[in-house]
C-alpha atoms as a PDB file:
ATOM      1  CA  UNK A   1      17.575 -10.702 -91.822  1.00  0.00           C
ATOM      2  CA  UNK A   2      19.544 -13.501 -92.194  1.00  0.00           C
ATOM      3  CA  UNK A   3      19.244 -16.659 -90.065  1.00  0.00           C
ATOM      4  CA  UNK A   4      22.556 -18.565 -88.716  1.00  0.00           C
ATOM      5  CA  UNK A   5      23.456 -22.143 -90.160  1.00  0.00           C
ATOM      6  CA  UNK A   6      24.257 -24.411 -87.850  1.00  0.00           C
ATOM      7  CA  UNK A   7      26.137 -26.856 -89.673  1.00  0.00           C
ATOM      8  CA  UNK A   8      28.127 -28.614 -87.705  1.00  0.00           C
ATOM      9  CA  UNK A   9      27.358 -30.595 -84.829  1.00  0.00           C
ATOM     10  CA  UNK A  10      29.015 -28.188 -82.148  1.00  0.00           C
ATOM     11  CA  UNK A  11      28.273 -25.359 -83.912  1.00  0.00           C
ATOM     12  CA  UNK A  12      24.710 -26.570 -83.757  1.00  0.00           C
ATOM     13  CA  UNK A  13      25.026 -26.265 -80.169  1.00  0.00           C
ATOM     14  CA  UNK A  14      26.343 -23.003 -79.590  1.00  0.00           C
ATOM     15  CA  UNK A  15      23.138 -21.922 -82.225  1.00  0.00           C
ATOM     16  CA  UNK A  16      20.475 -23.205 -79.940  1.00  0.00           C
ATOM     17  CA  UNK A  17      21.877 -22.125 -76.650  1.00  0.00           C
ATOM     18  CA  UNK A  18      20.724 -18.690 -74.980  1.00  0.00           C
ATOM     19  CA  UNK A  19      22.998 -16.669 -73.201  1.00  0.00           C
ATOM     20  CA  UNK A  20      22.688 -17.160 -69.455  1.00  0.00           C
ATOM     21  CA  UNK A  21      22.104 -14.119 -67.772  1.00  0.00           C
ATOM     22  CA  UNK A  22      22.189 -13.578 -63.596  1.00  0.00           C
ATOM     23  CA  UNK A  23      23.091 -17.464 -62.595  1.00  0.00           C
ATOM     24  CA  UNK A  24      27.159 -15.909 -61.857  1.00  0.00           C
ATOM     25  CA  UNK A  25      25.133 -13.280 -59.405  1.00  0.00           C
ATOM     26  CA  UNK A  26      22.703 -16.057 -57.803  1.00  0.00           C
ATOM     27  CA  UNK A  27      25.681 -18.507 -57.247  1.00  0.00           C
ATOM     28  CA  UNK A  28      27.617 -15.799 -55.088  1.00  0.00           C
ATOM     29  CA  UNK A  29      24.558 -15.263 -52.921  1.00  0.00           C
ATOM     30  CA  UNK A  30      24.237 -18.455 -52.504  1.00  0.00           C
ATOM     31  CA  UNK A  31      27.736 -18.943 -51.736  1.00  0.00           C
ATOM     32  CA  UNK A  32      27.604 -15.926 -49.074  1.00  0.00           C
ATOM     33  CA  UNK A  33      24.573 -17.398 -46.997  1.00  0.00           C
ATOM     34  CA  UNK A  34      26.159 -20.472 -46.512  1.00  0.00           C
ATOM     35  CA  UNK A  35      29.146 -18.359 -45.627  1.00  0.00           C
ATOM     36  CA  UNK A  36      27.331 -16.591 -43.483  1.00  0.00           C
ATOM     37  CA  UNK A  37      25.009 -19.814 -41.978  1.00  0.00           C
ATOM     38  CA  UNK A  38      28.846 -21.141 -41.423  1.00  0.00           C
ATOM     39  CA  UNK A  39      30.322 -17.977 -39.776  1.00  0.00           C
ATOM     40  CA  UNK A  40      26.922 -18.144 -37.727  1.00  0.00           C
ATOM     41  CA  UNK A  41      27.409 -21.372 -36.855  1.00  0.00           C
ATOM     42  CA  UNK A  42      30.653 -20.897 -35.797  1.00  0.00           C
ATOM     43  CA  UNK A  43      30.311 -17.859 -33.568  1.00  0.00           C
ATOM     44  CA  UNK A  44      26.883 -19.934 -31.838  1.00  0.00           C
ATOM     45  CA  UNK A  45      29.134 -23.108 -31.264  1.00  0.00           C
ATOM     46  CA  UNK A  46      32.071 -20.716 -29.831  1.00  0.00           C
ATOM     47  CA  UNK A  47      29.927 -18.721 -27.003  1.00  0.00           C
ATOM     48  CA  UNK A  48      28.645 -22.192 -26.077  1.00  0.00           C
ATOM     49  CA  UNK A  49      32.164 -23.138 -25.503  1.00  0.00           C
ATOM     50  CA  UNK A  50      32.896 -20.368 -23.305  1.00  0.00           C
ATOM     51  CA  UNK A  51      29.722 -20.776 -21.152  1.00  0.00           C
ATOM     52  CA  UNK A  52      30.557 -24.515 -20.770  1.00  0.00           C
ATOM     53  CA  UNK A  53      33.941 -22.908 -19.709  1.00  0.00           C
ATOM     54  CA  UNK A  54      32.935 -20.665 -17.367  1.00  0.00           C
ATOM     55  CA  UNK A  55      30.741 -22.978 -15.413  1.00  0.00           C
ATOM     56  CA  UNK A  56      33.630 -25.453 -15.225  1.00  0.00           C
ATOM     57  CA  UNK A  57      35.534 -22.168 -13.761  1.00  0.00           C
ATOM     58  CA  UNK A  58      32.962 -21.189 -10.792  1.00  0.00           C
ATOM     59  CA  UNK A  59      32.445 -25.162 -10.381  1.00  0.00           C
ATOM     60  CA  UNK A  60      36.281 -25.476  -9.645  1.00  0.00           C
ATOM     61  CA  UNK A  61      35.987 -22.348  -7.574  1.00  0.00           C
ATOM     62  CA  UNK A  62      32.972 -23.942  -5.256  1.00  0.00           C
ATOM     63  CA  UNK A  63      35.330 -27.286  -5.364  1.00  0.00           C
ATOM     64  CA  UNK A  64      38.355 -25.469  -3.539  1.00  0.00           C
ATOM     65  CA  UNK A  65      36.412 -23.445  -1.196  1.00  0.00           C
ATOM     66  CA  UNK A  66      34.142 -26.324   0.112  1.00  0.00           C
ATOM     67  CA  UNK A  67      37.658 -28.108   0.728  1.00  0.00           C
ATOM     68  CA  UNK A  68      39.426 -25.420   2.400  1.00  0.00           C
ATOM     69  CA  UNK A  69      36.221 -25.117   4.439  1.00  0.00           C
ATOM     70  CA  UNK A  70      35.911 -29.178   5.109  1.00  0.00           C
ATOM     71  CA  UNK A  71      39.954 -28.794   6.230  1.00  0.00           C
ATOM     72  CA  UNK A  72      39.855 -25.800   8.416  1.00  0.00           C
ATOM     73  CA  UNK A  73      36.728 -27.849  10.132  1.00  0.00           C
ATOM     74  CA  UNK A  74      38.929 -30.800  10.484  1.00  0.00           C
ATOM     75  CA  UNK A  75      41.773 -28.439  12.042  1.00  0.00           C
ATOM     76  CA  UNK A  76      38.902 -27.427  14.585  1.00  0.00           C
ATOM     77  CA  UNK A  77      36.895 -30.463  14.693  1.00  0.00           C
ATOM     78  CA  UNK A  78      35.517 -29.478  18.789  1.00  0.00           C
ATOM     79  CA  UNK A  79      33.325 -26.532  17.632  1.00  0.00           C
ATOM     80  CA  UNK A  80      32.321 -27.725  14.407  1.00  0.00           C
ATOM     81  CA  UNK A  81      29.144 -26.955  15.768  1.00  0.00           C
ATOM     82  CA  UNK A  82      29.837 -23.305  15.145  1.00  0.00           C
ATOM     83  CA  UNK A  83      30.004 -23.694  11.502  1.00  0.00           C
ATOM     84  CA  UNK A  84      26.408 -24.125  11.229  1.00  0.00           C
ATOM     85  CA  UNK A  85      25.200 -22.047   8.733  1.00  0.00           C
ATOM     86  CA  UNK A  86      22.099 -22.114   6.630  1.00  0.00           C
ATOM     87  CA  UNK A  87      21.564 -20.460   2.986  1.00  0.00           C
ATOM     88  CA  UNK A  88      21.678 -16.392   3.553  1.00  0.00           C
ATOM     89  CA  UNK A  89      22.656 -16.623   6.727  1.00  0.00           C
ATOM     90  CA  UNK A  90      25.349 -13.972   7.975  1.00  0.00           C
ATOM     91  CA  UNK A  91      28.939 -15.687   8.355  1.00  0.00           C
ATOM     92  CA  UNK A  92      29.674 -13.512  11.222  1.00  0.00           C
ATOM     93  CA  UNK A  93      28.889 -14.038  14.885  1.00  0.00           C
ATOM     94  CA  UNK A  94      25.558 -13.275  15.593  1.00  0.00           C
ATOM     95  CA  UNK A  95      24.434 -10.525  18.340  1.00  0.00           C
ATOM     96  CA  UNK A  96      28.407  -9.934  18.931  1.00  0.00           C
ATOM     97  CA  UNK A  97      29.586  -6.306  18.354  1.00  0.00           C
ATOM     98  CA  UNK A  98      33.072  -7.298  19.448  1.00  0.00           C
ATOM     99  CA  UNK A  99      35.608  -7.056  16.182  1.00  0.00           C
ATOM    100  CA  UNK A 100      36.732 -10.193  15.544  1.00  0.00           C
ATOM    101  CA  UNK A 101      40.622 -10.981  15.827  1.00  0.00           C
ATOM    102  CA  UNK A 102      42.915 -11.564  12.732  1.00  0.00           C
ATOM    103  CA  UNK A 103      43.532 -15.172  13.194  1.00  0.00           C
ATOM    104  CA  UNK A 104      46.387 -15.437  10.554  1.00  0.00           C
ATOM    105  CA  UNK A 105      48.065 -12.910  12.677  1.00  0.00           C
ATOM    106  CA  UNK A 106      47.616 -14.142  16.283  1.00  0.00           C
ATOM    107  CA  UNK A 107      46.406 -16.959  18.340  1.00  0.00           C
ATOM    108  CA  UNK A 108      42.864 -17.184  18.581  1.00  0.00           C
ATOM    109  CA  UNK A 109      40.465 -19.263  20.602  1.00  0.00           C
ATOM    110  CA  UNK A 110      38.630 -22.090  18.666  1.00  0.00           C
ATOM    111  CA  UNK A 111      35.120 -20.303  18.854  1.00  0.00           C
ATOM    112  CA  UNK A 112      36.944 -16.977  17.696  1.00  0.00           C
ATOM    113  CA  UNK A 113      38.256 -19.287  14.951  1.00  0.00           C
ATOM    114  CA  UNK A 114      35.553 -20.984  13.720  1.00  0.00           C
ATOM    115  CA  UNK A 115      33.903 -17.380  13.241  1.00  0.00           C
ATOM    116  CA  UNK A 116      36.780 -16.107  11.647  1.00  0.00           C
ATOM    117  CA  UNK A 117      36.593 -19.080   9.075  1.00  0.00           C
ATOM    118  CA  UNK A 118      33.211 -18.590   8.383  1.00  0.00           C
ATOM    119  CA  UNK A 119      34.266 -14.916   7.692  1.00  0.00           C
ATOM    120  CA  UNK A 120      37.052 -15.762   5.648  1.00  0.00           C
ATOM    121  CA  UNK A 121      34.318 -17.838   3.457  1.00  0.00           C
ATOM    122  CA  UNK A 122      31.930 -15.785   3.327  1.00  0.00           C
ATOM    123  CA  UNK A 123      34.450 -12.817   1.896  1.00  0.00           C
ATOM    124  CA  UNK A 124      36.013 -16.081  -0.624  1.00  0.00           C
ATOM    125  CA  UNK A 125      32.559 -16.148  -1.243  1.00  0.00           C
ATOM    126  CA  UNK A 126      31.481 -12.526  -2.456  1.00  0.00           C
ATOM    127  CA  UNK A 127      34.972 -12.164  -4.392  1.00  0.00           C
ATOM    128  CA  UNK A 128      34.958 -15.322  -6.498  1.00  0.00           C
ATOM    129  CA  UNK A 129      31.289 -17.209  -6.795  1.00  0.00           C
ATOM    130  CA  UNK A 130      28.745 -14.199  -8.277  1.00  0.00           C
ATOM    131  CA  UNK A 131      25.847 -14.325  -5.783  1.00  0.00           C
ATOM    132  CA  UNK A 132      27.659 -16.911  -4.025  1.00  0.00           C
ATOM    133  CA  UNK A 133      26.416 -18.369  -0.428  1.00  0.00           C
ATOM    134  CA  UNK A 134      26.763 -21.426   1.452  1.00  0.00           C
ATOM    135  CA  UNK A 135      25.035 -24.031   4.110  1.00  0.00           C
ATOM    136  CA  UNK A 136      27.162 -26.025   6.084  1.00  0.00           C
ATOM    137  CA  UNK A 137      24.497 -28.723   8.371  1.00  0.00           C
ATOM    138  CA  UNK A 138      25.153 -31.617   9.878  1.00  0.00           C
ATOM    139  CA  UNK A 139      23.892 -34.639   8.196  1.00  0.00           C
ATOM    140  CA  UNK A 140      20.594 -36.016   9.028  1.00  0.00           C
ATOM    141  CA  UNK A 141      21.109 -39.810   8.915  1.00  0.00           C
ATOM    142  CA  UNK A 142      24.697 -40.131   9.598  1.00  0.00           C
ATOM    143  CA  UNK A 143      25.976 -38.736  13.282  1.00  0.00           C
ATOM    144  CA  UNK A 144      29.306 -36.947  12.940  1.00  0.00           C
ATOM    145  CA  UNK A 145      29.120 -36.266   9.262  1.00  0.00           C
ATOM    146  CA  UNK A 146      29.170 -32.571   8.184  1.00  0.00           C
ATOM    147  CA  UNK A 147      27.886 -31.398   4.735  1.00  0.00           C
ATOM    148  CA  UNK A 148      28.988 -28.202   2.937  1.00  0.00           C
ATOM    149  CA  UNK A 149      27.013 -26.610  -0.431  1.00  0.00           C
ATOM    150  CA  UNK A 150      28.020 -24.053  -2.290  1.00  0.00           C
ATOM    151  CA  UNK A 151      25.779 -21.912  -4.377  1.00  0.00           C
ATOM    152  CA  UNK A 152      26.763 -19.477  -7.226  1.00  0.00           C
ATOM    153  CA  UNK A 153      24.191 -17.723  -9.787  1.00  0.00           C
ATOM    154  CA  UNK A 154      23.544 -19.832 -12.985  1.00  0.00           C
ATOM    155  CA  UNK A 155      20.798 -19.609 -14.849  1.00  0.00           C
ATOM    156  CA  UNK A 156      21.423 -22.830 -16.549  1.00  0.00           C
ATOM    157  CA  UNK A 157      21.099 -24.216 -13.112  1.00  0.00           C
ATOM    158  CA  UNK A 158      23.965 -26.788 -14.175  1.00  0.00           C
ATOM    159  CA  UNK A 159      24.796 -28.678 -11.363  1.00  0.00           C
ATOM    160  CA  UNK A 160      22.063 -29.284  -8.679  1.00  0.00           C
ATOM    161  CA  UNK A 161      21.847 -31.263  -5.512  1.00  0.00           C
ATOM    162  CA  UNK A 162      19.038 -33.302  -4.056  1.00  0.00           C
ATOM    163  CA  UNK A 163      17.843 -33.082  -0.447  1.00  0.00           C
ATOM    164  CA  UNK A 164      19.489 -36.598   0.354  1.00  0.00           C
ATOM    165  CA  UNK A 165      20.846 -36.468   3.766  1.00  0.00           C
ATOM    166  CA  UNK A 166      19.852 -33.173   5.097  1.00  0.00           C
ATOM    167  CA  UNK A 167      20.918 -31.330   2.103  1.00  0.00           C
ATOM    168  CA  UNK A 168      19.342 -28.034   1.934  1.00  0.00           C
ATOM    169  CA  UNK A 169      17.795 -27.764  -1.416  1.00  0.00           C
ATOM    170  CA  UNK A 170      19.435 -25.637  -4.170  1.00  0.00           C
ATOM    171  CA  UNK A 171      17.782 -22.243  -4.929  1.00  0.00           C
ATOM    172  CA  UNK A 172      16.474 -21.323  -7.802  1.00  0.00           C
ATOM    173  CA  UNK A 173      18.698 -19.866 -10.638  1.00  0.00           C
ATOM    174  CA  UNK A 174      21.643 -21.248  -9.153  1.00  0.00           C
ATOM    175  CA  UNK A 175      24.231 -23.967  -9.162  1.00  0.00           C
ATOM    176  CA  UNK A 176      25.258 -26.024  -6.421  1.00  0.00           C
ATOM    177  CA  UNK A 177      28.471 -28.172  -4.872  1.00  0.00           C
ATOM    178  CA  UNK A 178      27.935 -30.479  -1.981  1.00  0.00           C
ATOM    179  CA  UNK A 179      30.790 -31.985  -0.316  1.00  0.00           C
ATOM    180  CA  UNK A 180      30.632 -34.564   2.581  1.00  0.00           C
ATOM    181  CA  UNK A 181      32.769 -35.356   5.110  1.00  0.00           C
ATOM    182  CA  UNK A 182      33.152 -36.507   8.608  1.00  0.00           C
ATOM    183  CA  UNK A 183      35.717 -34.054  10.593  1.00  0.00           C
ATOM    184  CA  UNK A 184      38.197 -35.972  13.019  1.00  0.00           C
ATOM    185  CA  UNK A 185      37.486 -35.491  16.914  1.00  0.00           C
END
């Protein structure tokens, strides 16, 4: 057997070396888990994104409705009274039978209207808020004011609203949007 001369600097170098065998192989796993942490990453940070987006969506929603309510309240601001409702509370008229009249489509009287409202919400309600309900009270320590909350399911409970001035207090699992306002008379 004869041994190799390593005579020359470099060649002395390439003598002593061994062959590397499997580093090629360990660097591409590597490479792929921190593809794959990445891609994770990624995918994590996007569905966070679109719940962020979608609780922005049903806030919006509980925005617009607690303003149409607060205007058609202002539009019948002698039996605002009759939009007292509390959390589960039917938006109907209670112990009435009678259908109520389509007040789009013909003159109503203000009671008939302020249940007709109430229905119109509640119906708002089931179509666009999931689990949605609503409270509308009159405010505790200032007379004529007129509060209206919103609730919608979220189990992040995002947006929550203390009991200050009457407020009924936000149920569990769910958001809330409380709007004040004091209805003209």
């Amino acid at each position: 057997m004869q041994l190799k001369r390593c005579v020359t600097p470099t060649h002395a170098l390439r003598c002593h070396r061994q062959p590397q065998r499997g580093v090629a192989l360990l660097e591409a796993l590597m490479a792929l888990l921190l593809l794959a942490s990445g891609v994770l990453t990624l995918l994590w940070t996007h569905q966070q994104a679109l719940a962020l987006q979608r609780q922005q969506v049903m806030r919006a929603v509980a925005m617009g409705l607690a303003d149409d309510l607060a205007e058609r309240m202002q539009l019948n601001a002698p039996r605002t009274a009759d939009y007292a409702k509390a959390w589960g509370a039917s938006a109907t008229a209670t112990g009435s039978s009678t259908k109520l009249p389509d007040c789009a489509a013909q003159p109503c009287l203000r009671t008939e209207l302020a249940q007709w409202d109430m229905q119109q919400l509640q119906q708002t309600l089931q179509n666009q808020l999931p689990e949605g309900d609503a409270a509308v009270f009159a405010l505790t320590d200032a007379p004529g004011w007129w509060g209206i909350v919103l609730a919608w399911r979220d189990d992040r409970m995002t947006y929550r609203t203390d009991g200050a001035s009457g407020t009924p207090t936000c149920p569990d699992n769910k958001s809330c949007w409380r709007l004040f306002f004091r209805p003209a008379v």
